[in-house]
C-alpha atoms as a PDB file:
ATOM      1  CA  UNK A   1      -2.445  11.356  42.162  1.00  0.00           C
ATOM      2  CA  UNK A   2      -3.487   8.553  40.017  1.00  0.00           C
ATOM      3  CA  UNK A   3      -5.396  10.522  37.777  1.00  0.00           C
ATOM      4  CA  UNK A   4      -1.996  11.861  37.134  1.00  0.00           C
ATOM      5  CA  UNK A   5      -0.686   8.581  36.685  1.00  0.00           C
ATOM      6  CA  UNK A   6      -3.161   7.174  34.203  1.00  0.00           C
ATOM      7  CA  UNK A   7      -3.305  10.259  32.196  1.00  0.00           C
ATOM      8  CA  UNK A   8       0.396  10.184  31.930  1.00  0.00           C
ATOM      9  CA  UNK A   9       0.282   6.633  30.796  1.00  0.00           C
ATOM     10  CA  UNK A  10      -2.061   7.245  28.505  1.00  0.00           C
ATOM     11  CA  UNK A  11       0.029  10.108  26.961  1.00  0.00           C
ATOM     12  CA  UNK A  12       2.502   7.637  26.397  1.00  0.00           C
ATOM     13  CA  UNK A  13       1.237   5.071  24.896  1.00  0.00           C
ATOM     14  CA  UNK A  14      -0.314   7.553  21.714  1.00  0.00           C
ATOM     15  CA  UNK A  15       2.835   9.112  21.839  1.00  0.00           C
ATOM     16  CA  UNK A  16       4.610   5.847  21.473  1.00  0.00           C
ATOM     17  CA  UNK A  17       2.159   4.144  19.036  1.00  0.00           C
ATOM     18  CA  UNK A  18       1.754   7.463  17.173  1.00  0.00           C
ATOM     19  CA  UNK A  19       5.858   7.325  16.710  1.00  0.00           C
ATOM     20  CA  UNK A  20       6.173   3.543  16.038  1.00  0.00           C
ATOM     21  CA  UNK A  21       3.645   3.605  13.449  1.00  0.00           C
ATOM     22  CA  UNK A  22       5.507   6.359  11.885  1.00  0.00           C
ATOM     23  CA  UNK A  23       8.716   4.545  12.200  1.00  0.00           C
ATOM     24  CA  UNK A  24       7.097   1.037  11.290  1.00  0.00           C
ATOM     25  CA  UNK A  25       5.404   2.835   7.836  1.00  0.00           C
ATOM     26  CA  UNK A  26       8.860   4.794   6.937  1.00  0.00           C
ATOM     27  CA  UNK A  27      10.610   1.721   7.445  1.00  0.00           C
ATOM     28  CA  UNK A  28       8.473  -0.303   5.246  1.00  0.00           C
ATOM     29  CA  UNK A  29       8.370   2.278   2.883  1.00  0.00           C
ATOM     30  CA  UNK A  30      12.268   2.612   2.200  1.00  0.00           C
ATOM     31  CA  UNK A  31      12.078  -1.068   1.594  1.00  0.00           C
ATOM     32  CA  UNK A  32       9.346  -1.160  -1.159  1.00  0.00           C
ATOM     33  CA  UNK A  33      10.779   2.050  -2.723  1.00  0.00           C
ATOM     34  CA  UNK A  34      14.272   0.357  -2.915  1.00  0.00           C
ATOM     35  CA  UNK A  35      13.035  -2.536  -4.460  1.00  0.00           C
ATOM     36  CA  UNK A  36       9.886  -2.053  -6.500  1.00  0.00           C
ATOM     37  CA  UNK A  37       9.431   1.916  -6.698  1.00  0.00           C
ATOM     38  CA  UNK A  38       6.590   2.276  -4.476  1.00  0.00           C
ATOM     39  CA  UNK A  39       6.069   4.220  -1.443  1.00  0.00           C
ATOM     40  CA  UNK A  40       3.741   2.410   1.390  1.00  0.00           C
ATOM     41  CA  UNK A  41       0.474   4.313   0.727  1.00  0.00           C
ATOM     42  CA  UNK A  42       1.037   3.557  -3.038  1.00  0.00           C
ATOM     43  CA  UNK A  43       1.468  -0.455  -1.606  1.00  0.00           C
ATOM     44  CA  UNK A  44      -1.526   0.135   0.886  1.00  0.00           C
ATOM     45  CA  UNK A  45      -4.032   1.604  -2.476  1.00  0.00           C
ATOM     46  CA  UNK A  46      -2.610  -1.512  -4.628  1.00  0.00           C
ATOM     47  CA  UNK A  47      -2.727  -4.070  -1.648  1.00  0.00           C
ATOM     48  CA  UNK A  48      -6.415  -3.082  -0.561  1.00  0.00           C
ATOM     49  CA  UNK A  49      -7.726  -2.853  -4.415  1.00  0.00           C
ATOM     50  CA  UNK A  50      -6.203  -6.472  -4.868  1.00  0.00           C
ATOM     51  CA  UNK A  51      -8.344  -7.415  -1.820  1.00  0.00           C
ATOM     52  CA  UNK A  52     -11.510  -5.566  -2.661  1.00  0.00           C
ATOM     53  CA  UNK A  53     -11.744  -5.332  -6.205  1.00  0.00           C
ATOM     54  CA  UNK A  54     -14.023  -2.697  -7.728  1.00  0.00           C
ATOM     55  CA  UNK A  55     -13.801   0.198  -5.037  1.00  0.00           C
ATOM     56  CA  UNK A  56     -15.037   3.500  -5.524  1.00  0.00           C
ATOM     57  CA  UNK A  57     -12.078   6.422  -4.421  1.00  0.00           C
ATOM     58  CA  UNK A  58     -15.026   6.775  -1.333  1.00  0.00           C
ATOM     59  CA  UNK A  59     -14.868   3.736  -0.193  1.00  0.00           C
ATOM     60  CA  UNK A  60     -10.768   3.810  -0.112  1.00  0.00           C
ATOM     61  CA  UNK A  61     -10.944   7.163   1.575  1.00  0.00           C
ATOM     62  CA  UNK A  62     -13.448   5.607   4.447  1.00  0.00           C
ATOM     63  CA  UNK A  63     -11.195   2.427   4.730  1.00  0.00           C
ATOM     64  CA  UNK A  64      -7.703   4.964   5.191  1.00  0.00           C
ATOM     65  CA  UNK A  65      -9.744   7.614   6.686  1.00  0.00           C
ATOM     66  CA  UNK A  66      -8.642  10.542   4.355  1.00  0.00           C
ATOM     67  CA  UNK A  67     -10.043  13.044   1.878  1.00  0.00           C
ATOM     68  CA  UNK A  68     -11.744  11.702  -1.043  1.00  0.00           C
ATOM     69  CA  UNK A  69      -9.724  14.497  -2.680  1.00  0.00           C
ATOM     70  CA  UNK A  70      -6.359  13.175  -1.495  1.00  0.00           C
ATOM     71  CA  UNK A  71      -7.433   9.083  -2.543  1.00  0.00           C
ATOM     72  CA  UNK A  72      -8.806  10.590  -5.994  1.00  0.00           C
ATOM     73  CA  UNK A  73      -5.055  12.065  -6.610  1.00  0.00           C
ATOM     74  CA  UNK A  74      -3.769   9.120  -5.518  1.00  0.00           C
ATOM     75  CA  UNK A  75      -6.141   6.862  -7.505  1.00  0.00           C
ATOM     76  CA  UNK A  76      -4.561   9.450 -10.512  1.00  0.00           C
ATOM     77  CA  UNK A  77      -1.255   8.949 -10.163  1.00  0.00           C
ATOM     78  CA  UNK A  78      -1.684   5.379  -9.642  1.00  0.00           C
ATOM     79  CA  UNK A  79      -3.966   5.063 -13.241  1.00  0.00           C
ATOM     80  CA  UNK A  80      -1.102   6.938 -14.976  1.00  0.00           C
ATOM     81  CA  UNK A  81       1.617   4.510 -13.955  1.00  0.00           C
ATOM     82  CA  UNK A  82      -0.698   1.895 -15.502  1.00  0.00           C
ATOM     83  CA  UNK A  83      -1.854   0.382 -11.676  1.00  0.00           C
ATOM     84  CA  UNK A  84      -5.321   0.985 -11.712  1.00  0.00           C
ATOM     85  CA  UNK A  85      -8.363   2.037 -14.012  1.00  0.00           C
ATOM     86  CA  UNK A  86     -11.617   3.552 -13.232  1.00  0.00           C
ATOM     87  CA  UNK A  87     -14.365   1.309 -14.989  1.00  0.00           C
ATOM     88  CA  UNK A  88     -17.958   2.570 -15.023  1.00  0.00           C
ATOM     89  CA  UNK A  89     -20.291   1.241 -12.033  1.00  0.00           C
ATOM     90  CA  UNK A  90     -22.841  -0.139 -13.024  1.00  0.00           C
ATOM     91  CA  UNK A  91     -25.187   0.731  -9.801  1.00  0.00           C
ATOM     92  CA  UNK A  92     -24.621   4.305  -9.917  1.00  0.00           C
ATOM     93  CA  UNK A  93     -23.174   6.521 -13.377  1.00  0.00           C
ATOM     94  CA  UNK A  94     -21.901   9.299 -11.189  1.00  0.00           C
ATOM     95  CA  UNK A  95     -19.211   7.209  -9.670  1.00  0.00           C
ATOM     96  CA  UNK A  96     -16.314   4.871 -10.928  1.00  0.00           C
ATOM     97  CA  UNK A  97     -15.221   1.378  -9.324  1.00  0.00           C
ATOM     98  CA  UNK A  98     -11.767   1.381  -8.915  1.00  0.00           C
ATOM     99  CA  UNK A  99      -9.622  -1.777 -10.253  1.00  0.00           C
ATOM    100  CA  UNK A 100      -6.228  -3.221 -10.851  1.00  0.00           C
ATOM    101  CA  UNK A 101      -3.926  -3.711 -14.160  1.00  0.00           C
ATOM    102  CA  UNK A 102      -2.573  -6.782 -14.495  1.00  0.00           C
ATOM    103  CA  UNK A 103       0.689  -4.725 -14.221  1.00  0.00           C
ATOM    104  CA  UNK A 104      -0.855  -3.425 -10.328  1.00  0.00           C
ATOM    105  CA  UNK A 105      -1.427  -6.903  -9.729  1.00  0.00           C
ATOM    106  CA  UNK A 106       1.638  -8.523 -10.558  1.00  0.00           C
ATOM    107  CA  UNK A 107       3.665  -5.215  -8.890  1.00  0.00           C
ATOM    108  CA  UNK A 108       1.437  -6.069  -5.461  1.00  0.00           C
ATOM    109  CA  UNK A 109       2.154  -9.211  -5.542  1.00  0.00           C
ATOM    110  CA  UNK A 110       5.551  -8.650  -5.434  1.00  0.00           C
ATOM    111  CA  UNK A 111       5.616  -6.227  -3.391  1.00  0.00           C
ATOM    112  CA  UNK A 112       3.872  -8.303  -0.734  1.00  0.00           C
ATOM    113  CA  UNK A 113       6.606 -10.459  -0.320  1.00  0.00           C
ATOM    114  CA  UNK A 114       9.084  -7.444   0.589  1.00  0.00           C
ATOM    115  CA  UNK A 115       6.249  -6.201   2.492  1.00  0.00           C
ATOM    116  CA  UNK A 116       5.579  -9.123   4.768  1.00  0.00           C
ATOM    117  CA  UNK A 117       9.629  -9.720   4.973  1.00  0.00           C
ATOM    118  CA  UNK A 118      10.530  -6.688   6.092  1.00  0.00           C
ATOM    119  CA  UNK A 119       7.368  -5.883   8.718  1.00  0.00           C
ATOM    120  CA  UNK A 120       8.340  -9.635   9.805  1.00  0.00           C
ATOM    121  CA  UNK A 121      12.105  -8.449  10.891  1.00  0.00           C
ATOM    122  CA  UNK A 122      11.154  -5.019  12.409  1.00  0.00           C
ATOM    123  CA  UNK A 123       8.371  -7.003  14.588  1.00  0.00           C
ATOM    124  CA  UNK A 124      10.247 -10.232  15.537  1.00  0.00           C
ATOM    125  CA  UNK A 125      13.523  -8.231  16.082  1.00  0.00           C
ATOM    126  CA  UNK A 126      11.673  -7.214  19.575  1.00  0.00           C
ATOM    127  CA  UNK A 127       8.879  -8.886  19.867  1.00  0.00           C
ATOM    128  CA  UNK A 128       7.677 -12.577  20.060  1.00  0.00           C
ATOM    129  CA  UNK A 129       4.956 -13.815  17.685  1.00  0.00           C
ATOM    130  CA  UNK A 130       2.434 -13.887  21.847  1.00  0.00           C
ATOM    131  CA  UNK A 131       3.658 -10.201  22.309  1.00  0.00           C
ATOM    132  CA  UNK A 132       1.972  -9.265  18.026  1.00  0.00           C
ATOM    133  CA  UNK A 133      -1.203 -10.440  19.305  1.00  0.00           C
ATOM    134  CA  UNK A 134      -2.072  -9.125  21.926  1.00  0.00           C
ATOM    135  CA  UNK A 135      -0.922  -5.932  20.478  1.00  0.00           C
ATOM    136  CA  UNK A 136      -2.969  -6.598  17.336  1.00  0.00           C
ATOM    137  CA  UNK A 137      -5.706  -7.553  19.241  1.00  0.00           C
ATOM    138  CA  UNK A 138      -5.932  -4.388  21.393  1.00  0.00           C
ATOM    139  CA  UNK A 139      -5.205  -2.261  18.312  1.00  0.00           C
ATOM    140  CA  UNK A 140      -7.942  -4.258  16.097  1.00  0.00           C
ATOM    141  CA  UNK A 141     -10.166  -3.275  19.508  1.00  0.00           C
ATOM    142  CA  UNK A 142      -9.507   0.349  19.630  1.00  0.00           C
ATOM    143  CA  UNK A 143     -10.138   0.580  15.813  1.00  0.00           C
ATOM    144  CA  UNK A 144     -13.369  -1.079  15.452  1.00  0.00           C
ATOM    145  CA  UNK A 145     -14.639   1.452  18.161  1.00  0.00           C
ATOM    146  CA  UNK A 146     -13.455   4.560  16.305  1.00  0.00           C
ATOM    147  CA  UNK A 147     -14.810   3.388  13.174  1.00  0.00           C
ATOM    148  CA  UNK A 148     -17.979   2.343  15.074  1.00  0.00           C
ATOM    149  CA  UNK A 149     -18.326   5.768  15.927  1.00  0.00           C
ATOM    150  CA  UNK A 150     -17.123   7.245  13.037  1.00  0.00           C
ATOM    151  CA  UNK A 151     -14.114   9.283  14.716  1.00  0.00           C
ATOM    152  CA  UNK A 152     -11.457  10.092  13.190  1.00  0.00           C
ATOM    153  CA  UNK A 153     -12.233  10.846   9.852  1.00  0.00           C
ATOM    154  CA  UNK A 154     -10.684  13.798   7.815  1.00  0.00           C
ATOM    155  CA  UNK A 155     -13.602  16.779   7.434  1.00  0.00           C
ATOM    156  CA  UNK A 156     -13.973  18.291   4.226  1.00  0.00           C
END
């Protein structure tokens, strides 16, 4: 019976982080496309670049765990908004480092501010600031496991 139990319980809680992260990443994503164009994985490319500067589209894919494929289109669209630009790396000719425009920056860094203002009222609305972490903690658990281990990744 309590095998049951905890596999029940465990069914709900993906089920209910699986949902809220979808909820929590539309809901941001309304915001910064009301206000500065951009939907959230656009924000998430520009908002990791302005943190690691010089990435190459494999390194983004490993960090978001998706297709190099998928993060190259991305990386595209982004350089023909005027975002980004692929610069030569020096340590290796086949591949390109991946930076910002000073228009990406200064769209990021706007964007930030929605970004942090509106995760900031969907959190706090039902949860106090002891309740985020502890949840971030157990999340920033479970992740460095998977990515320890390499799960999760998109094949092909």
């Amino acid at each position: 019976m309590a095998s049951i139990s905890a596999s029940s319980s465990r069914l709900t809680f993906f089920d209910d982080l699986v949902r809220c992260e979808t909820r929590l990443y539309n809901a941001v994503g309304e915001r910064l496309r009301a206000e500065h164009g951009l939907s959230t994985s656009q924000y998430e490319l520009l908002h990791r670049l302005a943190d690691r500067p010089a990435s190459r589209v494999a390194d983004l894919a490993t960090y978001f765990a998706a297709g190099v494929g998928a993060v190259s289109k991305m990386v595209d669209r982004s350089e023909a908004r005027g975002w980004v630009r692929r610069v030569p790396n020096p340590d290796d000719r086949r591949s390109s480092l991946i930076e910002l425009t000073a228009t990406g920056a200064a769209l990021v860094a706007e964007a930030r501010r929605t970004f942090d203002a509106r995760l900031h009222e969907l959190l706090e609305a039902v949860l106090t600031p002891d309740d985020v972490a502890v949840v971030a903690s157990a999340l920033a658990a479970l992740r460095r496991s998977l990515e320890a281990q390499q799960l999760g990744l998109p094949v092909g």
